[in-house]
C-alpha atoms as a PDB file:
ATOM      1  CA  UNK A   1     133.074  45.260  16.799  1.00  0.00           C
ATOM      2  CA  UNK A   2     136.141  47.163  17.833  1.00  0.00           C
ATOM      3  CA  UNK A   3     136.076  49.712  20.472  1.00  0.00           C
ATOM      4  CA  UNK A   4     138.277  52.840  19.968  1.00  0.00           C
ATOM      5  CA  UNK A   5     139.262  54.670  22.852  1.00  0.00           C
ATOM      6  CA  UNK A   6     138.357  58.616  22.530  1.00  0.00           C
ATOM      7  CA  UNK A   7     141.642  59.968  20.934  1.00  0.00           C
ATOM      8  CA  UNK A   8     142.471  63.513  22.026  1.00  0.00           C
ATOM      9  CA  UNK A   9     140.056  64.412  24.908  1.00  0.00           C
ATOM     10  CA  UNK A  10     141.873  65.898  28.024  1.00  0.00           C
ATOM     11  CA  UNK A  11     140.096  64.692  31.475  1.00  0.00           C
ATOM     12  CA  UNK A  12     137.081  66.121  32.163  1.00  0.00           C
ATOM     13  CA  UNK A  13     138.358  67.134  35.745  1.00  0.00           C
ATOM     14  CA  UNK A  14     140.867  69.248  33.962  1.00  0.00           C
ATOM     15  CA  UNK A  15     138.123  70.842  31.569  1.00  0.00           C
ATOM     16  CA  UNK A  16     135.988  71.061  34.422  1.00  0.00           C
ATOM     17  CA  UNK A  17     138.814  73.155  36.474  1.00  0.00           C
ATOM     18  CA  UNK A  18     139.031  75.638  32.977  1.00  0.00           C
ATOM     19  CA  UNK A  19     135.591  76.541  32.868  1.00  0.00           C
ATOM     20  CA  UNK A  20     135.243  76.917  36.333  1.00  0.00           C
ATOM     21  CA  UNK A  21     138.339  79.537  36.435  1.00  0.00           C
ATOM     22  CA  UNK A  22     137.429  80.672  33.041  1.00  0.00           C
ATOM     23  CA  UNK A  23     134.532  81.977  34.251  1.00  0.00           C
ATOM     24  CA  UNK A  24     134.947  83.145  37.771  1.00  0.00           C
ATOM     25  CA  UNK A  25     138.280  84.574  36.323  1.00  0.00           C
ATOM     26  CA  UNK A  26     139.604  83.231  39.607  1.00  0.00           C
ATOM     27  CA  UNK A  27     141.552  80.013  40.728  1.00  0.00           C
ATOM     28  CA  UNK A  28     140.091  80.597  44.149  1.00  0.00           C
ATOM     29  CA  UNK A  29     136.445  81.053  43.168  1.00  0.00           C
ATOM     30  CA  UNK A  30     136.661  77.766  41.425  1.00  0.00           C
ATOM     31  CA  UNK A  31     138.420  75.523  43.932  1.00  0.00           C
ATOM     32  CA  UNK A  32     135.335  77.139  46.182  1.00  0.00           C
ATOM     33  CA  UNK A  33     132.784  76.158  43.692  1.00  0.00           C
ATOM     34  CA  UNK A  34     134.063  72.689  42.876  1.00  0.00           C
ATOM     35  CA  UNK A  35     135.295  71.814  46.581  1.00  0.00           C
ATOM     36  CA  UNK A  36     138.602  71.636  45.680  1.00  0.00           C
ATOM     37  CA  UNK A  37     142.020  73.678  47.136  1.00  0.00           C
ATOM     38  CA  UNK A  38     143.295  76.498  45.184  1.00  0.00           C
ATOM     39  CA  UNK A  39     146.348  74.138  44.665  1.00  0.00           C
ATOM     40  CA  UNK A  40     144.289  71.836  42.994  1.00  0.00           C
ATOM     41  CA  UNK A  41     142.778  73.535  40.939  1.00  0.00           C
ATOM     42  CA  UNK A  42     146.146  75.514  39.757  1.00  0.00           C
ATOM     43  CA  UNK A  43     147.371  71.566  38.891  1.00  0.00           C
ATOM     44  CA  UNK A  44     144.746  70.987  36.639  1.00  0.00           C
ATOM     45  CA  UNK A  45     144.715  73.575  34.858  1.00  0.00           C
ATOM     46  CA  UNK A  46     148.771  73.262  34.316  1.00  0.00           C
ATOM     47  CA  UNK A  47     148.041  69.977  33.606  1.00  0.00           C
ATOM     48  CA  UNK A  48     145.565  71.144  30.513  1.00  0.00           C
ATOM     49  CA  UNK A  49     147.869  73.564  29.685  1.00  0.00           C
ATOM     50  CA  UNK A  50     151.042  71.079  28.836  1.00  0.00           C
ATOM     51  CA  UNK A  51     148.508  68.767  27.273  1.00  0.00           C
ATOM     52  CA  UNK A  52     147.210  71.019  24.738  1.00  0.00           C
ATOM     53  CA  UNK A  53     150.867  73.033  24.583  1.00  0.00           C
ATOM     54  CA  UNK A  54     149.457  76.453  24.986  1.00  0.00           C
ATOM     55  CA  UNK A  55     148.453  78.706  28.007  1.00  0.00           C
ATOM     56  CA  UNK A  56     144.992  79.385  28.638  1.00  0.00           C
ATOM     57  CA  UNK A  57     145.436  81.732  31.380  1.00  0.00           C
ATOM     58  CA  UNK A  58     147.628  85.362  32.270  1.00  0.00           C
ATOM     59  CA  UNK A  59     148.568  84.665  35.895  1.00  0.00           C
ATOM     60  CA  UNK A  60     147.456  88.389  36.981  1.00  0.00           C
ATOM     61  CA  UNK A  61     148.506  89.618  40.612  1.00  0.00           C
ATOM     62  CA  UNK A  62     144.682  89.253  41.520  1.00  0.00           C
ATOM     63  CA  UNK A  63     142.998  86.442  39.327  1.00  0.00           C
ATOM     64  CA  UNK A  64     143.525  85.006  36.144  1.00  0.00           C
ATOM     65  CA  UNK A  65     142.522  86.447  32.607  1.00  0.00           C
ATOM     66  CA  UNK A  66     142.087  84.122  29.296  1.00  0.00           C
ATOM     67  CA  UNK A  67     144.071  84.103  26.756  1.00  0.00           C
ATOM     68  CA  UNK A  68     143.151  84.494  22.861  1.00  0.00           C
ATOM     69  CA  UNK A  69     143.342  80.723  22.292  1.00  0.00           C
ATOM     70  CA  UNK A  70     141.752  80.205  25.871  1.00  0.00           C
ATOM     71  CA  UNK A  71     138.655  82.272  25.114  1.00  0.00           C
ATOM     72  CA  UNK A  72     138.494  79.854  21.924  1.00  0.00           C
ATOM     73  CA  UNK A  73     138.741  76.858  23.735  1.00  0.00           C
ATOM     74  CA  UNK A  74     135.889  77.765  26.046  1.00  0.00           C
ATOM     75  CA  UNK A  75     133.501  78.441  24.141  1.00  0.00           C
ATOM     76  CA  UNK A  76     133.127  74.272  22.348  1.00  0.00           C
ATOM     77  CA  UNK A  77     134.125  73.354  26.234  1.00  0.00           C
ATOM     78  CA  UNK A  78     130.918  74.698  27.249  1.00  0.00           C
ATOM     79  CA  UNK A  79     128.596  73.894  24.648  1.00  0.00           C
ATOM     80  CA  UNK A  80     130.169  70.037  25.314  1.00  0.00           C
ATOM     81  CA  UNK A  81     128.966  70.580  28.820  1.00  0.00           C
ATOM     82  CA  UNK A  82     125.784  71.886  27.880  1.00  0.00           C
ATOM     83  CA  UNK A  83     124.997  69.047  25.156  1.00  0.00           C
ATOM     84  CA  UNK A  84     125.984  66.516  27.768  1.00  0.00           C
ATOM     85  CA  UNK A  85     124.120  67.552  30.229  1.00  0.00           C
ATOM     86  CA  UNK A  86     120.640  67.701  28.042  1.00  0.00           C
ATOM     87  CA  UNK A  87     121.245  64.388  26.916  1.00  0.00           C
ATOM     88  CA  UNK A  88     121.730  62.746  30.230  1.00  0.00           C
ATOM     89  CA  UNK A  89     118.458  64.366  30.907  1.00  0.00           C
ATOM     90  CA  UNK A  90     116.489  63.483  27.633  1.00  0.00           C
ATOM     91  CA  UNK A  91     117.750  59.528  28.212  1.00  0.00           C
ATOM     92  CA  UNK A  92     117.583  59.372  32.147  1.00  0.00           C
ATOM     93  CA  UNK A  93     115.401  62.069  33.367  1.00  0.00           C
ATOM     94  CA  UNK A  94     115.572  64.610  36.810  1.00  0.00           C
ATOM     95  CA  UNK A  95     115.849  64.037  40.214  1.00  0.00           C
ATOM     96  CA  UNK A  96     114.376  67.063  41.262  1.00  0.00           C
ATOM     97  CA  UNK A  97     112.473  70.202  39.379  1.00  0.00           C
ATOM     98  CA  UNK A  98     115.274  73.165  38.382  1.00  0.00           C
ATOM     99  CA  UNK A  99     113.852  76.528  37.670  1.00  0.00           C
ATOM    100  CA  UNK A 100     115.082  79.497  35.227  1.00  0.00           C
ATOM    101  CA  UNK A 101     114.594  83.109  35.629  1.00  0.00           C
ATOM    102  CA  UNK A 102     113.412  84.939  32.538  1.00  0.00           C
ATOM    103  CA  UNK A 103     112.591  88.836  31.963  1.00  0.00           C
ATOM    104  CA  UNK A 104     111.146  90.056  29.277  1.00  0.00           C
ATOM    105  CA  UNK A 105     109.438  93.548  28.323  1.00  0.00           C
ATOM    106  CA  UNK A 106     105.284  93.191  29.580  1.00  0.00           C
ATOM    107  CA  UNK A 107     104.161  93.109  26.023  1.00  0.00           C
ATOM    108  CA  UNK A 108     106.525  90.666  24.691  1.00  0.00           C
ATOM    109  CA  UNK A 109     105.948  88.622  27.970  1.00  0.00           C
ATOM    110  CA  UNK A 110     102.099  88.815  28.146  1.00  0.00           C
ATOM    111  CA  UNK A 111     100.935  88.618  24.010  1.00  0.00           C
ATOM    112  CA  UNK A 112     104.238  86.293  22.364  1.00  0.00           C
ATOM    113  CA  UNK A 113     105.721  84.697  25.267  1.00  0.00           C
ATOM    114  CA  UNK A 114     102.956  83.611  27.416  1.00  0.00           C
ATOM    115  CA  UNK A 115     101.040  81.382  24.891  1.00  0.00           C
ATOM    116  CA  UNK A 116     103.692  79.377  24.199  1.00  0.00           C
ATOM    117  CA  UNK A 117     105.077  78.808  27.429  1.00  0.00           C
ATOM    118  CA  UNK A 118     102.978  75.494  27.515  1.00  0.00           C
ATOM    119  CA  UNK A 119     104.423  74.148  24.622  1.00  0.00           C
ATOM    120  CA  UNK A 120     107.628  74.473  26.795  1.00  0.00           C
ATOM    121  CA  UNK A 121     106.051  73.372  30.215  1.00  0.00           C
ATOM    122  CA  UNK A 122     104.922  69.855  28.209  1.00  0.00           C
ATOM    123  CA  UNK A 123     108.019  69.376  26.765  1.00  0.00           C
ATOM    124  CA  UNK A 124     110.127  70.336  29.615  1.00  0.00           C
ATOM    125  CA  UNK A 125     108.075  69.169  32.581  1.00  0.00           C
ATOM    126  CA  UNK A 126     111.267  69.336  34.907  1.00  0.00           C
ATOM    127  CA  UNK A 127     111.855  72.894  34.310  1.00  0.00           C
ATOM    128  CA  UNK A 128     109.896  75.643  36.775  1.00  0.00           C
ATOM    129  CA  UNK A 129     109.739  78.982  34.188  1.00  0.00           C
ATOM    130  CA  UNK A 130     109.747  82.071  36.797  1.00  0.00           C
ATOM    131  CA  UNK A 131     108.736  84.606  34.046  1.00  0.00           C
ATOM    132  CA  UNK A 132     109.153  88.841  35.622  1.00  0.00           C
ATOM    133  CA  UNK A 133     108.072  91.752  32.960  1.00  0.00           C
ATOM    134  CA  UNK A 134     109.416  94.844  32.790  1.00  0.00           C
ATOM    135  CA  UNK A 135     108.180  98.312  31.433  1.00  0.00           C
ATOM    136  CA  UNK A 136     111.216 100.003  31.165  1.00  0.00           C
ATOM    137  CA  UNK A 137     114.982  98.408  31.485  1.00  0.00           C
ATOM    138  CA  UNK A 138     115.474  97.789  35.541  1.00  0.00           C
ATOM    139  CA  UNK A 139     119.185  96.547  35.861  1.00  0.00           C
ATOM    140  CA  UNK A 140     118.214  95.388  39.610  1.00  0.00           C
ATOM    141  CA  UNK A 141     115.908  93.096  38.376  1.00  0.00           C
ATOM    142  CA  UNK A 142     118.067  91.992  35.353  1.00  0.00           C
ATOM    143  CA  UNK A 143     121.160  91.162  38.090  1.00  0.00           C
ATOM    144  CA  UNK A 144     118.800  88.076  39.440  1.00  0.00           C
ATOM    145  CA  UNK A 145     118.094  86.823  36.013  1.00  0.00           C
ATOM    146  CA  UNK A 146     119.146  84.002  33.853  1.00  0.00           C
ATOM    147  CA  UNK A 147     118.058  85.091  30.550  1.00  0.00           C
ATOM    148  CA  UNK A 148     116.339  87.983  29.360  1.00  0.00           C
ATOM    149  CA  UNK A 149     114.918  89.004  26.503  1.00  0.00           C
ATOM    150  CA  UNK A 150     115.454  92.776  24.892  1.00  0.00           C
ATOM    151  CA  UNK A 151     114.582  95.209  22.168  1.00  0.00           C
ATOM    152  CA  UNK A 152     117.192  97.165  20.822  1.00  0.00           C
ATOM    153  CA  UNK A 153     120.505  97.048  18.973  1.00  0.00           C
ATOM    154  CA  UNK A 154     122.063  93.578  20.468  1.00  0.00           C
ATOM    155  CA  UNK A 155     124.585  95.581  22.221  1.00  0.00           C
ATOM    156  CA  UNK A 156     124.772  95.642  25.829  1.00  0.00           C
ATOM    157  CA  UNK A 157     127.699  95.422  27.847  1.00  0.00           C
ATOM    158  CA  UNK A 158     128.559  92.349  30.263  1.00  0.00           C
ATOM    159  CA  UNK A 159     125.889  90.269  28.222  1.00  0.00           C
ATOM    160  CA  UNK A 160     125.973  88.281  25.333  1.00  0.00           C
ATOM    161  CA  UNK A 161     122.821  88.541  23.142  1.00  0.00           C
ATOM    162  CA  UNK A 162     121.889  86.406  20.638  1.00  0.00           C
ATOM    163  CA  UNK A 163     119.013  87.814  17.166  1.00  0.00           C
ATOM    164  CA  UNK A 164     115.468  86.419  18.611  1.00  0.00           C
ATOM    165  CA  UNK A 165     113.492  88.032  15.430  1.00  0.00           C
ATOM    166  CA  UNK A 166     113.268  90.965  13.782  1.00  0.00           C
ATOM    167  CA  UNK A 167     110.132  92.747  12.331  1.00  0.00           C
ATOM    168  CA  UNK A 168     109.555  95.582  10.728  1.00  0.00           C
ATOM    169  CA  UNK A 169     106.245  98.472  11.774  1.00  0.00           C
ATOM    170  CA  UNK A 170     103.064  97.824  10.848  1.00  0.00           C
ATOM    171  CA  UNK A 171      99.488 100.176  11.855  1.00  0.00           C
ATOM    172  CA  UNK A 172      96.616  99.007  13.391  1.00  0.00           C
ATOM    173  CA  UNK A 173      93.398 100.204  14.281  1.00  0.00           C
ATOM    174  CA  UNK A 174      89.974  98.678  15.030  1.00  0.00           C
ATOM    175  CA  UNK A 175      87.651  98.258  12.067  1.00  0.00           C
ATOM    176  CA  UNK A 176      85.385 101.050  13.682  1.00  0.00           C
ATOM    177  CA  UNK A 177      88.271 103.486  13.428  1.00  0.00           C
ATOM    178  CA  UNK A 178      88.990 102.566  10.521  1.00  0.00           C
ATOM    179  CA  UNK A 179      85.480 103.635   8.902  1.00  0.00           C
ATOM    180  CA  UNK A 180      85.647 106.339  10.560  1.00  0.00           C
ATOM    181  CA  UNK A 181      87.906 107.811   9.230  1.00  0.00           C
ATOM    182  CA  UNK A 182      87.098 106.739   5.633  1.00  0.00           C
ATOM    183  CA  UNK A 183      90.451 107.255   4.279  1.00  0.00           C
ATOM    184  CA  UNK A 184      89.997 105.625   1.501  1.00  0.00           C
ATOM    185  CA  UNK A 185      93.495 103.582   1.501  1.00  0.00           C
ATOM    186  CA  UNK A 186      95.209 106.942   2.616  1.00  0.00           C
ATOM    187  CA  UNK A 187      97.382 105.749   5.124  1.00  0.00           C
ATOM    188  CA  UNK A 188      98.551 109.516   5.946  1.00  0.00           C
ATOM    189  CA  UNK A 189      95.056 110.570   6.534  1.00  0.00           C
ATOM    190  CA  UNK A 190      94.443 107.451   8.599  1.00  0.00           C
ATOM    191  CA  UNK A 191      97.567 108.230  10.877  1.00  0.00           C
ATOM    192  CA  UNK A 192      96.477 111.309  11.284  1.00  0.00           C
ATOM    193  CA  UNK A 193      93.105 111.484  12.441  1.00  0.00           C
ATOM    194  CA  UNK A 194      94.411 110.032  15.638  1.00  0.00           C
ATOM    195  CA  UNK A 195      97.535 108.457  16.524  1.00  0.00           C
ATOM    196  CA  UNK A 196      98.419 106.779  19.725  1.00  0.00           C
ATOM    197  CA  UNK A 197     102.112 106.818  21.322  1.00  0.00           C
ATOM    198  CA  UNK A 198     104.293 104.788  23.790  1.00  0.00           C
ATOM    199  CA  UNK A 199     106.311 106.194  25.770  1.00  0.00           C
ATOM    200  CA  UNK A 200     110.125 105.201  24.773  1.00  0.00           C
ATOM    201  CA  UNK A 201     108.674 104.305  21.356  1.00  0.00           C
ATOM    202  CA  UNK A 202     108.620 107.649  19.434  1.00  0.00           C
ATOM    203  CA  UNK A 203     110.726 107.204  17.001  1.00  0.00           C
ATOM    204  CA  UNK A 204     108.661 104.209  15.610  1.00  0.00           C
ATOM    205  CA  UNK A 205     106.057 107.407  14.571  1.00  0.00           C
ATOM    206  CA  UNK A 206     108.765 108.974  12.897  1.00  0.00           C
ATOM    207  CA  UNK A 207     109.753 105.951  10.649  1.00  0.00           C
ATOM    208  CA  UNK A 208     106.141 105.947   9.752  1.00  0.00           C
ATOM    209  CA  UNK A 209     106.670 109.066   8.846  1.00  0.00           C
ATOM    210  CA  UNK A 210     109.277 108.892   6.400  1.00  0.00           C
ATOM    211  CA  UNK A 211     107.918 105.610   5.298  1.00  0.00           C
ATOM    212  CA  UNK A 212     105.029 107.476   4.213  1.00  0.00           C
ATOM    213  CA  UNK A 213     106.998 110.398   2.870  1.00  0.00           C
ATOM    214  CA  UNK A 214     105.115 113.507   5.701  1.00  0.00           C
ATOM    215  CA  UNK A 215     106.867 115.390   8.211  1.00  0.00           C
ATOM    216  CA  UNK A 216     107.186 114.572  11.569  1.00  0.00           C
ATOM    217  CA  UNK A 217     104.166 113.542  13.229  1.00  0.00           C
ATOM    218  CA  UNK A 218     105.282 113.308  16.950  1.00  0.00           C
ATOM    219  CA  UNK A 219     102.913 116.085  17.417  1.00  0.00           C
ATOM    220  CA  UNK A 220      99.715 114.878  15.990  1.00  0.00           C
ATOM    221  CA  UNK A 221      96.826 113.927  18.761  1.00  0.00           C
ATOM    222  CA  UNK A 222      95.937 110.796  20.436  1.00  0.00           C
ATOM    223  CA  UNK A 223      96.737 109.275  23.842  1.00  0.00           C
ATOM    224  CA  UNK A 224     100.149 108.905  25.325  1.00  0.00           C
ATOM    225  CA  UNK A 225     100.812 105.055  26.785  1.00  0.00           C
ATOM    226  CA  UNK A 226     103.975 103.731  28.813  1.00  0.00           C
ATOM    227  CA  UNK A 227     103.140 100.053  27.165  1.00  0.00           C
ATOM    228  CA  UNK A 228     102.748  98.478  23.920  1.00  0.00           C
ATOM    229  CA  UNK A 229      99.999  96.641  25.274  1.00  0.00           C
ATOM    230  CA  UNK A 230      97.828  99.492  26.892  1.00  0.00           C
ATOM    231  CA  UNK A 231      98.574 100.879  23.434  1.00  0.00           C
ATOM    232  CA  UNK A 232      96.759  97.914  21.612  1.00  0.00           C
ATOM    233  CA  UNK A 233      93.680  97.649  23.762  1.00  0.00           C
ATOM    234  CA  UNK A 234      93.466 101.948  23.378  1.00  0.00           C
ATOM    235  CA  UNK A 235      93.465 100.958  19.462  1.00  0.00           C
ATOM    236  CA  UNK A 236      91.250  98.162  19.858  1.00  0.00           C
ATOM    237  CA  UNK A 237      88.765 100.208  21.469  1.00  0.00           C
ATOM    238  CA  UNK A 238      89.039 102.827  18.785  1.00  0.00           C
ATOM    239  CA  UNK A 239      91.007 105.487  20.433  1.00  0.00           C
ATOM    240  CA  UNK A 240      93.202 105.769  17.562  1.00  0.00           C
ATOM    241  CA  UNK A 241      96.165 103.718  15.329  1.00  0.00           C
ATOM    242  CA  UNK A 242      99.180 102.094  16.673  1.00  0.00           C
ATOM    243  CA  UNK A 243     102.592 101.468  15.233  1.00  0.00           C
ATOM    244  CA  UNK A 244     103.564  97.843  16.410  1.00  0.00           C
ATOM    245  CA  UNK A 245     105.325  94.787  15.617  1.00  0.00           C
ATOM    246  CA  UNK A 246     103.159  92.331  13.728  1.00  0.00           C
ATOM    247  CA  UNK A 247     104.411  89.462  16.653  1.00  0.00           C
ATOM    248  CA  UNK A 248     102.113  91.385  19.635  1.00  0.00           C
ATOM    249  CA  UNK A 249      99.181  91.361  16.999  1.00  0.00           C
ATOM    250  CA  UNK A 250      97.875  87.439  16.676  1.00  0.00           C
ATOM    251  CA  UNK A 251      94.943  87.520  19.136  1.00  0.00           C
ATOM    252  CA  UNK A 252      94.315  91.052  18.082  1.00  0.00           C
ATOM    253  CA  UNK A 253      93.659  90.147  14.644  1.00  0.00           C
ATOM    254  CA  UNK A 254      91.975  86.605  15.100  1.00  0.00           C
ATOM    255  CA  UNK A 255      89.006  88.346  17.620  1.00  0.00           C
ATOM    256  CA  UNK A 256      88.968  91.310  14.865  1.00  0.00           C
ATOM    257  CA  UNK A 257      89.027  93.589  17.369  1.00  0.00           C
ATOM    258  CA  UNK A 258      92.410  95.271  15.320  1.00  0.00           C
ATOM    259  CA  UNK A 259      92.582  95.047  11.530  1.00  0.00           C
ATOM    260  CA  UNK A 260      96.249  96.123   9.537  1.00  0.00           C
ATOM    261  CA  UNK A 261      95.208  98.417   6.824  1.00  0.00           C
ATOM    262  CA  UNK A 262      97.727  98.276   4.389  1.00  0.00           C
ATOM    263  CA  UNK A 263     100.065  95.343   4.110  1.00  0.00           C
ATOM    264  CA  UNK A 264     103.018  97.547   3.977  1.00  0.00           C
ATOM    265  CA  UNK A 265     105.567  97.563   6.490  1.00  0.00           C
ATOM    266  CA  UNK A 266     107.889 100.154   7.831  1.00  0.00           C
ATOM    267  CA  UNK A 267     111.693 100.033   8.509  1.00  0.00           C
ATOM    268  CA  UNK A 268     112.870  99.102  12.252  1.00  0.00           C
ATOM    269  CA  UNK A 269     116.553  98.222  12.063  1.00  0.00           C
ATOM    270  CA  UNK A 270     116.275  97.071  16.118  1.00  0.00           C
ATOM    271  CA  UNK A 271     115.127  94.042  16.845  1.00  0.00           C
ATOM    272  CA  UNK A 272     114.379  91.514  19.853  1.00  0.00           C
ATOM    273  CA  UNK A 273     117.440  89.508  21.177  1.00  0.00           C
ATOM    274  CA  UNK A 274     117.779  86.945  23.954  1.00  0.00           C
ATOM    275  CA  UNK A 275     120.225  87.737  26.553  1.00  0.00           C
ATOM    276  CA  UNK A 276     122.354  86.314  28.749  1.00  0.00           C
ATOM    277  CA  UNK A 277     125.707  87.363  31.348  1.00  0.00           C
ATOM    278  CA  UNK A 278     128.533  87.456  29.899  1.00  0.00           C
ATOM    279  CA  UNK A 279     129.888  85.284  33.028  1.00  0.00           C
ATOM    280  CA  UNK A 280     127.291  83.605  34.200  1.00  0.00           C
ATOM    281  CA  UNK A 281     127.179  81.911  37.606  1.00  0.00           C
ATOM    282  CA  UNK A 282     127.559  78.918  36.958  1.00  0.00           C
ATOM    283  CA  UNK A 283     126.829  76.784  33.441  1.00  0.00           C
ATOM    284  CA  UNK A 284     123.234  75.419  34.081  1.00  0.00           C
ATOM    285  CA  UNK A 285     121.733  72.713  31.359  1.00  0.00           C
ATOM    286  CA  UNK A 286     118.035  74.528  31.716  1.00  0.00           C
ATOM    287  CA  UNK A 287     119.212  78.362  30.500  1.00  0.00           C
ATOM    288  CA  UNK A 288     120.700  76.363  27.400  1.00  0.00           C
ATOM    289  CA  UNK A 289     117.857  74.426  26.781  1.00  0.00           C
ATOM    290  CA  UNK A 290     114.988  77.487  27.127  1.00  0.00           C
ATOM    291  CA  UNK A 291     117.074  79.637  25.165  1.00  0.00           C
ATOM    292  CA  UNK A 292     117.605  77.153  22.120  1.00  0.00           C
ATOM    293  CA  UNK A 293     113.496  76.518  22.889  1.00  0.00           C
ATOM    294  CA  UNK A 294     113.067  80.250  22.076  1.00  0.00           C
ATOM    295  CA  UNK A 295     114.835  80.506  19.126  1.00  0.00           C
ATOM    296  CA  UNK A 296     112.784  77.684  17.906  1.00  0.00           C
ATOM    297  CA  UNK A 297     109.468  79.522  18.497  1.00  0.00           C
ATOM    298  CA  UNK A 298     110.923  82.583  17.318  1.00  0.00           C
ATOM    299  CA  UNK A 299     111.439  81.070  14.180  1.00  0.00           C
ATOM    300  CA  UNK A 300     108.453  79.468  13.891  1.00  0.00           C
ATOM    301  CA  UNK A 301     106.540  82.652  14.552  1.00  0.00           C
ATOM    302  CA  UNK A 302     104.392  83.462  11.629  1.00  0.00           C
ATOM    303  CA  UNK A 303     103.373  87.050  10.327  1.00  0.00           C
ATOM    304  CA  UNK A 304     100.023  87.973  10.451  1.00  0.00           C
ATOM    305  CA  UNK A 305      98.019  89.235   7.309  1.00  0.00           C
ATOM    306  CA  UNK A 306      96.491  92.514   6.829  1.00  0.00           C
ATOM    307  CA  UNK A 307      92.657  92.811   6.621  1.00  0.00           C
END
């Protein structure tokens, strides 16, 4: 069989010189990464340059900034990295263990995250997961991380988030609360009788609200929690109802110690992203592979039925 050389591939030493400037936006910062001289670096990146016939880089006074085609041509440069690097690993294995830094808000962390983190562990014995929760958004804490995972809008700057899943509210309550208040399928007399809000998360109340056509019901009584979890084991001992996301709710619901009501849902237009710098350190294989691992399980997450 004939062997074709690869037709159109600069070297990888130049490609490995673009990313490297590309994303310390510095000729200097790479030749320090990659052990080379400033001078060197500058070559090789020329050298890419007259190759491909187009500039990647504005030659600032301080550093370097992409051009439009150069922020193209990074982004397939990378993910050829990435894939590369994955596949030397699936065929030839580690050396050594890596580890990966992930942050995630406590509930999401502790009832979605955690009991499928050995599905990830088996799969990806190489790969130490160093999982941190937050309650409420601690930049600090985000600096040292490689990937995070988020609740909100998607848009944050210096990172690049990618949709994880999006649900709409649902209420629970425990089945004691629930005959207690014998509402009858009434979900506005349910709600009311007593409601229990997190901190940060009022405004999912008030899309019950207008879900259910009442007035605002920030005001109605029940316990005030700083976590969606505190708020589901308050419910689950019958304090009162929660408005949730049906993804924190699986144990909840298989124990029976919460029950959904109704099987109607209520209109969130946030959602939970995955997160990482916009310029990361350096390109590491195990951030790519956890992340695309997440997305997986994300989409393999299941909703839970109502009672």
């Amino acid at each position: 069989m004939e062997r074709r050389a690869i037709t159109g591939l600069p070297p990888l030493t130049w490609l490995r010189a673009f990313e490297a400037a590309a994303r310390t936006e510095s000729f200097t910062a790479a030749a320090q990464e990659l052990h080379l001289t400033q001078a060197a670096i500058s070559y090789q990146v020329r050298a890419l340059e007259d190759c491909l016939g187009c500039e990647m880089f504005e030659r600032l006074p301080r550093g370097v900034r992409l051009t439009a085609m150069g922020i193209a041509y990074l982004v397939p440069v990378r993910k050829a990295f990435d894939d590369l690097a994955i596949s030397t690993l699936g065929l030839f294995g580690a050396n050594d263990k890596v580890s990966i830094s992930v942050l995630a808000p406590v509930s999401f962390g502790c009832l979605w995250l955690a009991p499928r983190l050995p599905d990830f562990l088996a799969r990806y014995s190489d790969i130490e997961v160093r999982l941190a929760t937050t309650i409420w958004g601690n930049t600090s804490a985000s600096a040292a991380m490689d990937l995070e995972v988020r609740y909100g809008d998607g848009q944050w700057n210096g990172h690049v988030s990618e949709p994880l899943m999006h649900q709409n509210l649902v209420i629970a309550c425990s089945p004691e609360c629930l005959l207690k208040a014998d509402c009858d399928g009434d979900m506005a007399a349910l709600v009311q009788h007593r409601m229990i809000h997190i901190m940060g998360h009022e405004n999912h109340w008030l899309k019950l609200a207008a879900g259910l056509g009442m007035a605002d019901m920030s005001a109605a009584p029940g316990p005030i929690v700083d976590t969606t979890i505190g708020a589901l084991e308050l419910a689950a001992s019958g304090a009162g109802c929660v408005v949730t996301h049906p993804l924190f709710l699986a144990s909840y619901l298989a124990t029976g110690r919460l029950v959904l009501p109704t099987t109607a849902a209520y209109l969130d237009e946030q959602g939970f992203h995955v997160v990482t710098p916009e310029r990361p350190q350096r390109t590491r294989r195990e951030v790519h592979v956890f992340r695309e691992w997440l997305k997986e399980a994300a989409a393999d997450a299941g909703q839970p039925s109502a009672s």
